[in-house]
Protein backbone atom coordinates (compact mmCIF):
# COMPACT_ATOMS: atom_id res chain seq x y z
CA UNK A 1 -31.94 -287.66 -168.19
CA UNK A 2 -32.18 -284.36 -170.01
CA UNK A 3 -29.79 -281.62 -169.31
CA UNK A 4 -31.34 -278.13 -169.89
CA UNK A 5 -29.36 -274.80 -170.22
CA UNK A 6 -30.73 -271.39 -169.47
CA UNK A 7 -30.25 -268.33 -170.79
CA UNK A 8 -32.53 -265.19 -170.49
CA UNK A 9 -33.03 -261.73 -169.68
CA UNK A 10 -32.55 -259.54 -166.62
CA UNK A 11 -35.16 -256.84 -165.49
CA UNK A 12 -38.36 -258.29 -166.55
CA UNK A 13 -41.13 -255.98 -166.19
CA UNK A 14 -43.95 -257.60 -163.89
CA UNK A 15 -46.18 -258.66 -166.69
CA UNK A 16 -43.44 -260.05 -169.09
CA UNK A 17 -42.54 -262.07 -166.22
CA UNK A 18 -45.69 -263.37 -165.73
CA UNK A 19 -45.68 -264.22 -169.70
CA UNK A 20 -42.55 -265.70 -168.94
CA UNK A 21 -43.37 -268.13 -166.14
CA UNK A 22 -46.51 -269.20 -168.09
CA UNK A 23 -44.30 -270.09 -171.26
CA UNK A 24 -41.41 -272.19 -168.89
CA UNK A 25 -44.42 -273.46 -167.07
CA UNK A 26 -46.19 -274.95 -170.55
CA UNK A 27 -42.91 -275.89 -172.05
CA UNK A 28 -41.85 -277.96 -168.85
CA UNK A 29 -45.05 -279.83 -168.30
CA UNK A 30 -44.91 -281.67 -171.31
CA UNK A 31 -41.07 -283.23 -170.66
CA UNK A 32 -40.41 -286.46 -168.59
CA UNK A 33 -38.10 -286.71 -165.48
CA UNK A 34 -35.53 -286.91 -164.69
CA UNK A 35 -34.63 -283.29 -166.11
CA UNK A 36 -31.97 -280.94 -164.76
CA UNK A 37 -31.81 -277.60 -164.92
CA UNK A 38 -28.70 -275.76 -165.34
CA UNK A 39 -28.77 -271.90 -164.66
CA UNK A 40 -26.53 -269.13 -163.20
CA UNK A 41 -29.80 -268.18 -160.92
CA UNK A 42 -29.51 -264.12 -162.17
CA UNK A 43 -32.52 -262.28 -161.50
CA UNK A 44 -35.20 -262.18 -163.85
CA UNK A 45 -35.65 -265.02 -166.62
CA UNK A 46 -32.66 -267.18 -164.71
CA UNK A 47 -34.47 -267.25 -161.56
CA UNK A 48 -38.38 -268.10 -162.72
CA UNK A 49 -36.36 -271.23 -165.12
CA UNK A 50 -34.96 -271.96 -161.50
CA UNK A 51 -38.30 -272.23 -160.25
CA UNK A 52 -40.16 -273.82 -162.74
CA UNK A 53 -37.72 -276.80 -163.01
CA UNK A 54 -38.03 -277.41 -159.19
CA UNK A 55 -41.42 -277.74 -159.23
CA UNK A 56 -42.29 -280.33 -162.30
CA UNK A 57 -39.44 -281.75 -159.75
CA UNK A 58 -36.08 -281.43 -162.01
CA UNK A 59 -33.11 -281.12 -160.01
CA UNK A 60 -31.37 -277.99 -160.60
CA UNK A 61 -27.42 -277.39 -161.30
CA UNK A 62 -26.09 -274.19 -160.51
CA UNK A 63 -23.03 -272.48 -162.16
CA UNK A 64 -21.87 -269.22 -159.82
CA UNK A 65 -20.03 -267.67 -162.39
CA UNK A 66 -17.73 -265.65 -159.57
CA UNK A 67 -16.95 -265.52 -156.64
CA UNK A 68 -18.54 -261.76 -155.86
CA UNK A 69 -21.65 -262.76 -158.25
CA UNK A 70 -24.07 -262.42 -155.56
CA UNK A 71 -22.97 -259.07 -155.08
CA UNK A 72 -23.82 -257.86 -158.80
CA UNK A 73 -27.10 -259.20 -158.20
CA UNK A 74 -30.31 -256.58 -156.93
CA UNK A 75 -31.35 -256.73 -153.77
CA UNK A 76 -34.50 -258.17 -154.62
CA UNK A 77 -32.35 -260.78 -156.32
CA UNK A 78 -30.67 -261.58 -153.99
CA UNK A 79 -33.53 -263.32 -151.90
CA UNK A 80 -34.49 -265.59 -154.63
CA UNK A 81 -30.88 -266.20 -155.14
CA UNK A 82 -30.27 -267.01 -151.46
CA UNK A 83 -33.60 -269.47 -151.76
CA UNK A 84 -32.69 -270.83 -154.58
CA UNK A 85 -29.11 -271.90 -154.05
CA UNK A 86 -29.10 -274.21 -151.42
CA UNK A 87 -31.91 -276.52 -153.19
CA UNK A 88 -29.77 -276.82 -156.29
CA UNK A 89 -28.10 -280.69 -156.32
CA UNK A 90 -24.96 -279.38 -157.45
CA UNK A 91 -23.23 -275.63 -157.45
CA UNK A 92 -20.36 -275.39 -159.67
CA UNK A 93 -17.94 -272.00 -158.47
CA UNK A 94 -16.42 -270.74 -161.90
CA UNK A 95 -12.85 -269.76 -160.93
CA UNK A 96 -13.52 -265.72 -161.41
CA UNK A 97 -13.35 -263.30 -158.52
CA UNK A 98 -15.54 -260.41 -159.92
CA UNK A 99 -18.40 -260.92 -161.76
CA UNK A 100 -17.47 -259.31 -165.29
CA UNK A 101 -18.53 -260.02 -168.86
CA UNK A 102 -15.90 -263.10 -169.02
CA UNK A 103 -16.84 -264.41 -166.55
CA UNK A 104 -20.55 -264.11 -167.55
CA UNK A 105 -19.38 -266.06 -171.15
CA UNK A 106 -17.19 -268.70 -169.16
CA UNK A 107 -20.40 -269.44 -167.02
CA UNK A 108 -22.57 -269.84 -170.46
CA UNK A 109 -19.49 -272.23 -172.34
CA UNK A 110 -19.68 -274.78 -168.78
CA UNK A 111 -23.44 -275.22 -169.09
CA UNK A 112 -23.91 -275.45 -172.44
CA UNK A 113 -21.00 -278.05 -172.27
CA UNK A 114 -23.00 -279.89 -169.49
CA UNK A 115 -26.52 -279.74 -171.33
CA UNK A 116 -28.48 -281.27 -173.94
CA UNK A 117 -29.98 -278.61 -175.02
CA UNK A 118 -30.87 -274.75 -174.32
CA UNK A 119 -33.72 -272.72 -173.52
CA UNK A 120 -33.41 -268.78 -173.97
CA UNK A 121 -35.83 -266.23 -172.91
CA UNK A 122 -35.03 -263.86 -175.28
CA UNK A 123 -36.38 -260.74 -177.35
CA UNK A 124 -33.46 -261.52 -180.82
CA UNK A 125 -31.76 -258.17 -180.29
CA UNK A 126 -28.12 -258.17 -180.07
CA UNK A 127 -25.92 -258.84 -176.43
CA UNK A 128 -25.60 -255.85 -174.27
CA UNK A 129 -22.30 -257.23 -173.26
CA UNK A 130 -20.38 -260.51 -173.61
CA UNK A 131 -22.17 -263.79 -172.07
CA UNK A 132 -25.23 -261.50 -172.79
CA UNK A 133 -28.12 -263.91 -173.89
CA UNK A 134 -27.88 -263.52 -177.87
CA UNK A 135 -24.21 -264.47 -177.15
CA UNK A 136 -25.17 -267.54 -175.36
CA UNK A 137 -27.88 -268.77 -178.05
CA UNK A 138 -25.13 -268.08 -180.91
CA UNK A 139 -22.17 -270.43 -178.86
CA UNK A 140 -25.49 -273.07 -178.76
CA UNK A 141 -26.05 -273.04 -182.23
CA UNK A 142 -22.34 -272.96 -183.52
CA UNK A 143 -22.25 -276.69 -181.48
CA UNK A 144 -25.39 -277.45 -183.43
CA UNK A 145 -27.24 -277.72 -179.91
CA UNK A 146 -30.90 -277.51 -179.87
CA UNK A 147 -31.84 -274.62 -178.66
CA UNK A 148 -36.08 -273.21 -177.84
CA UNK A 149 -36.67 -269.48 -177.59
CA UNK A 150 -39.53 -268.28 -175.75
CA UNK A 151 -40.59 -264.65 -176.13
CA UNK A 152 -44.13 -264.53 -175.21
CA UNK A 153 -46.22 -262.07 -177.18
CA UNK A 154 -46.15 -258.63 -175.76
CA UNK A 155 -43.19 -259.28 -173.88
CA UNK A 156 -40.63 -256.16 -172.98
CA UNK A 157 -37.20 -255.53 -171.50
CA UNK A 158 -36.40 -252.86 -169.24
């Protein structure tokens, strides 16, 4: 069984999303199950890895990193988040109360600890805050993990 981290970014324009989904969608098809997924299900990149693994039909591990984290999410998030959840195999509750930048990092260190390897949506620009995604793709490579960006071609962050 492969174990496969996520990292990516939030507020994904339409489009890049639609790059996005394409690229998790190409890269997925070609691995053999069992796979697992493991992702903190935040809105935008998090949330269309969710997906994707669910339907080449990976399982899907969870890791809330607080206990308020639903609360930091968007509204529109919070749909996806509330779909999402209850199909994952296991949910792991990382012992924060508010959803802050340690918490954020604490919910990267448990997955990557739990995974094979990493995927990261990601554009190479620095963290906007701890557990950001360049933050997660450094811890990766300082445990020599293997780790696959994707940044589609014309892609853009909000």
């Amino acid at each position: 069984m492969v174990r496969i981290a996520f990292t990516g970014h939030r507020g994904l324009p339409r489009d890049t999303a639609d790059r996005v989904r394409r690229a998790l969608r190409a890269v997925l098809a070609g691995r053999d199950l069992p796979l697992v997924g493991l992702s903190c299900l935040a809105e935008g990149a998090d949330q269309l890895f969710a997906r994707e693994v669910l339907r080449v039909g990976g399982d899907l591990d969870v890791v809330v990193p607080a206990a308020r984290y639903r609360e930091s999410l968007p509204r529109a998030a919070r749909t996806a988040y509330d779909d999402l959840l209850p199909l994952a195999r296991q949910v792991h509750l990382m012992p924060f109360e508010r959803p802050e930048p340690p918490a954020y990092m604490a919910a990267a260190v448990f997955m990557l600890e739990r995974a094979d390897e990493l995927f990261a949506v990601w554009d190479g620009l620095p963290a906007r805050g701890l557990g950001g995604t360049a933050d997660v793709v450094a811890h990766a490579r300082e445990q020599e993990m293997r780790v696959l960006v994707l940044w589609p071609p014309g892609s853009r962050r909000e």
